[in-house]
C-alpha atoms as a PDB file:
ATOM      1  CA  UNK A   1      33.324  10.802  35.796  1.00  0.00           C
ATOM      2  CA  UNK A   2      30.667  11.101  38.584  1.00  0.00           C
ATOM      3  CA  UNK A   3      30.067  14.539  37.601  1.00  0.00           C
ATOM      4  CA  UNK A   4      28.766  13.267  33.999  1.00  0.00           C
ATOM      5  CA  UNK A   5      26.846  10.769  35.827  1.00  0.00           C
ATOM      6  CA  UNK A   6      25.239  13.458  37.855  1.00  0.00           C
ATOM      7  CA  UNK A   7      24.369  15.919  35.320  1.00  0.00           C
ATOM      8  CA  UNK A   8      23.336  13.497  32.630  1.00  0.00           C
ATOM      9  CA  UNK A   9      19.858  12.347  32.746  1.00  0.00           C
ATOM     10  CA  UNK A  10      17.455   9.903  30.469  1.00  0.00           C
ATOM     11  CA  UNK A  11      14.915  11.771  28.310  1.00  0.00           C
ATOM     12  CA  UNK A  12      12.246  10.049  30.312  1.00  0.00           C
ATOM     13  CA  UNK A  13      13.839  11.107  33.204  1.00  0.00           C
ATOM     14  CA  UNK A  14      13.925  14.875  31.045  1.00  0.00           C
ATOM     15  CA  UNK A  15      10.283  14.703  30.391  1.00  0.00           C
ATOM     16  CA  UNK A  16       9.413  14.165  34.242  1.00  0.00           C
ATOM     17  CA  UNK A  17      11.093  17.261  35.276  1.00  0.00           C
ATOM     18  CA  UNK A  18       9.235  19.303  32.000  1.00  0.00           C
ATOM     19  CA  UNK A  19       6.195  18.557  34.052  1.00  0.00           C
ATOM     20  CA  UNK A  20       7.469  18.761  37.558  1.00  0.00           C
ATOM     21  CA  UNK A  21       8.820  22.609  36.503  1.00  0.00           C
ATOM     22  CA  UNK A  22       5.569  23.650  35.230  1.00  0.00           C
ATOM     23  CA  UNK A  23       2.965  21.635  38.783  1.00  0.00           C
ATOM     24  CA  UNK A  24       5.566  22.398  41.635  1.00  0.00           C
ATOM     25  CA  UNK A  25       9.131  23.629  40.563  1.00  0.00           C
ATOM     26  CA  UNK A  26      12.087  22.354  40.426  1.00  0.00           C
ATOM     27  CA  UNK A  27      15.606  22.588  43.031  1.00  0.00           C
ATOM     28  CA  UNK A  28      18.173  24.323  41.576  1.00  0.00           C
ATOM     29  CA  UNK A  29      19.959  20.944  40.455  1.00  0.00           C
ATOM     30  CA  UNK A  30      17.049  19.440  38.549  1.00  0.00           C
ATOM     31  CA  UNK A  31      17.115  22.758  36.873  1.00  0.00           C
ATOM     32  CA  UNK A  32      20.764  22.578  35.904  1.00  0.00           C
ATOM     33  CA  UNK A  33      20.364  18.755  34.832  1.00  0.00           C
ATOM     34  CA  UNK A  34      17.531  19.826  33.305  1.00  0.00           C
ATOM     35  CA  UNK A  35      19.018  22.567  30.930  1.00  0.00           C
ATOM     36  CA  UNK A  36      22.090  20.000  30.731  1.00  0.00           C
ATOM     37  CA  UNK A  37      19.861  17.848  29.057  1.00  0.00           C
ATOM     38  CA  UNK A  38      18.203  20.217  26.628  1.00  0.00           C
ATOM     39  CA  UNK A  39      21.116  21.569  25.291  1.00  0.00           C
ATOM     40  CA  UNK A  40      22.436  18.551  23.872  1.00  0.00           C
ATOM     41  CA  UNK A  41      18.836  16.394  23.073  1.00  0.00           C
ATOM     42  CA  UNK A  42      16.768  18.752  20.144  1.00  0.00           C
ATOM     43  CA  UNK A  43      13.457  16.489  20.955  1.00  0.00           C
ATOM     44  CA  UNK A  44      13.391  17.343  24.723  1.00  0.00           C
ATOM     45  CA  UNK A  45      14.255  20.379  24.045  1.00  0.00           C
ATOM     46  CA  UNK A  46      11.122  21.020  21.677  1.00  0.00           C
ATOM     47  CA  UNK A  47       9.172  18.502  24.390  1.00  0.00           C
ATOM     48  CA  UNK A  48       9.538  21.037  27.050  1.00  0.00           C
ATOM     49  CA  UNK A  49       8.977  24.100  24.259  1.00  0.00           C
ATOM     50  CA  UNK A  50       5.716  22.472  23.108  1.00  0.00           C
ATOM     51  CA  UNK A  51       4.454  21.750  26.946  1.00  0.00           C
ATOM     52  CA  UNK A  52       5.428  25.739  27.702  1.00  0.00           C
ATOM     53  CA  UNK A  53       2.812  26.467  24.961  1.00  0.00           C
ATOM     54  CA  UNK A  54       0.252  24.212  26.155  1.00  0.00           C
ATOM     55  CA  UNK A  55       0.473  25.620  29.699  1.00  0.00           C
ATOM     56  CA  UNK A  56      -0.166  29.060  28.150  1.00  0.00           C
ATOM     57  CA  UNK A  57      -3.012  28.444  26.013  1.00  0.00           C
ATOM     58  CA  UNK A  58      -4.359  26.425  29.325  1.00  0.00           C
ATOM     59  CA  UNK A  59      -3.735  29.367  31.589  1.00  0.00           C
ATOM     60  CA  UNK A  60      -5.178  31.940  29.186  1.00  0.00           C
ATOM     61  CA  UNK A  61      -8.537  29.752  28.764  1.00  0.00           C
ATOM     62  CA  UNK A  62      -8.898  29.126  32.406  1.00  0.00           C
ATOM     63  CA  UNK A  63      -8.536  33.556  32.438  1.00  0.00           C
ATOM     64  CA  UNK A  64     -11.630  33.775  30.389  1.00  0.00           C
ATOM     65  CA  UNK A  65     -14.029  31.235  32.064  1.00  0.00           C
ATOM     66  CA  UNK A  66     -16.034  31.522  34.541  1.00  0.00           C
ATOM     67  CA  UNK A  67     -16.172  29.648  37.709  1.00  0.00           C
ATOM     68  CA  UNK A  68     -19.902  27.715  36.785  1.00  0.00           C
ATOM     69  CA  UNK A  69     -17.726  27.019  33.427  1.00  0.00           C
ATOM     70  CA  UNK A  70     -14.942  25.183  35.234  1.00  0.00           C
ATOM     71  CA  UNK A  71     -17.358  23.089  37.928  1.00  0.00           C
ATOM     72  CA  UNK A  72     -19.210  22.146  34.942  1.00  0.00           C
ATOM     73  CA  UNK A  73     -15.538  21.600  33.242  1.00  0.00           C
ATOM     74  CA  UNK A  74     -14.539  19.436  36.292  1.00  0.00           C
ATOM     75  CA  UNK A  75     -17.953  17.206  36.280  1.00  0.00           C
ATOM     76  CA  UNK A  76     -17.207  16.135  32.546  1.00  0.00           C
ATOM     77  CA  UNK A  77     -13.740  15.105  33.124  1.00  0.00           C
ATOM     78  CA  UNK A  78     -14.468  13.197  35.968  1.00  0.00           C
ATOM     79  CA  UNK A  79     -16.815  11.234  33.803  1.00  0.00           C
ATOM     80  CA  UNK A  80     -14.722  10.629  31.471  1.00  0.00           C
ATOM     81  CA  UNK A  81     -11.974   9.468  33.725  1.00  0.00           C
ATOM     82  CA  UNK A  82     -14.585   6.999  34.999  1.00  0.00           C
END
């Protein structure tokens, strides 16, 4: 029984590691509890498809701008945070 308790996690706790995977990595149990979790809940599992794609299309825009682009990229965001 502690097993289950080990390898089952909350789909909040599911969505946490989706973005921990893709800003720092996970350890090889997060991974397993992880892929646990995806296997048996269809909306995380499309969660952490749909983030995949949105790192992509991030990664392949930051490719094709230039640095001036992304200083001016980073001056607007900070105003808008503010």
């Amino acid at each position: 029984m502690k097993i289950l308790n080990v390898l089952f996690i909350s789909c909040r706790r599911a969505s946490q590691l989706v973005h921990q995977k893709h800003n720092t990595g996970l350890s090889k149990k997060d991974r397993i509890r992880l892929t646990v979790h995806t296997k048996m809940c269809a909306a995380c599992k499309s969660f952490e498809k749909q983030t995949e794609q949105i790192e992509e299309a991030i990664k392949k825009s930051l490719d094709q701008t230039t640095v001036s682009d992304l200083t001016e990229f980073k001056v607007e965001t900070i105003n808008k945070l503010n």
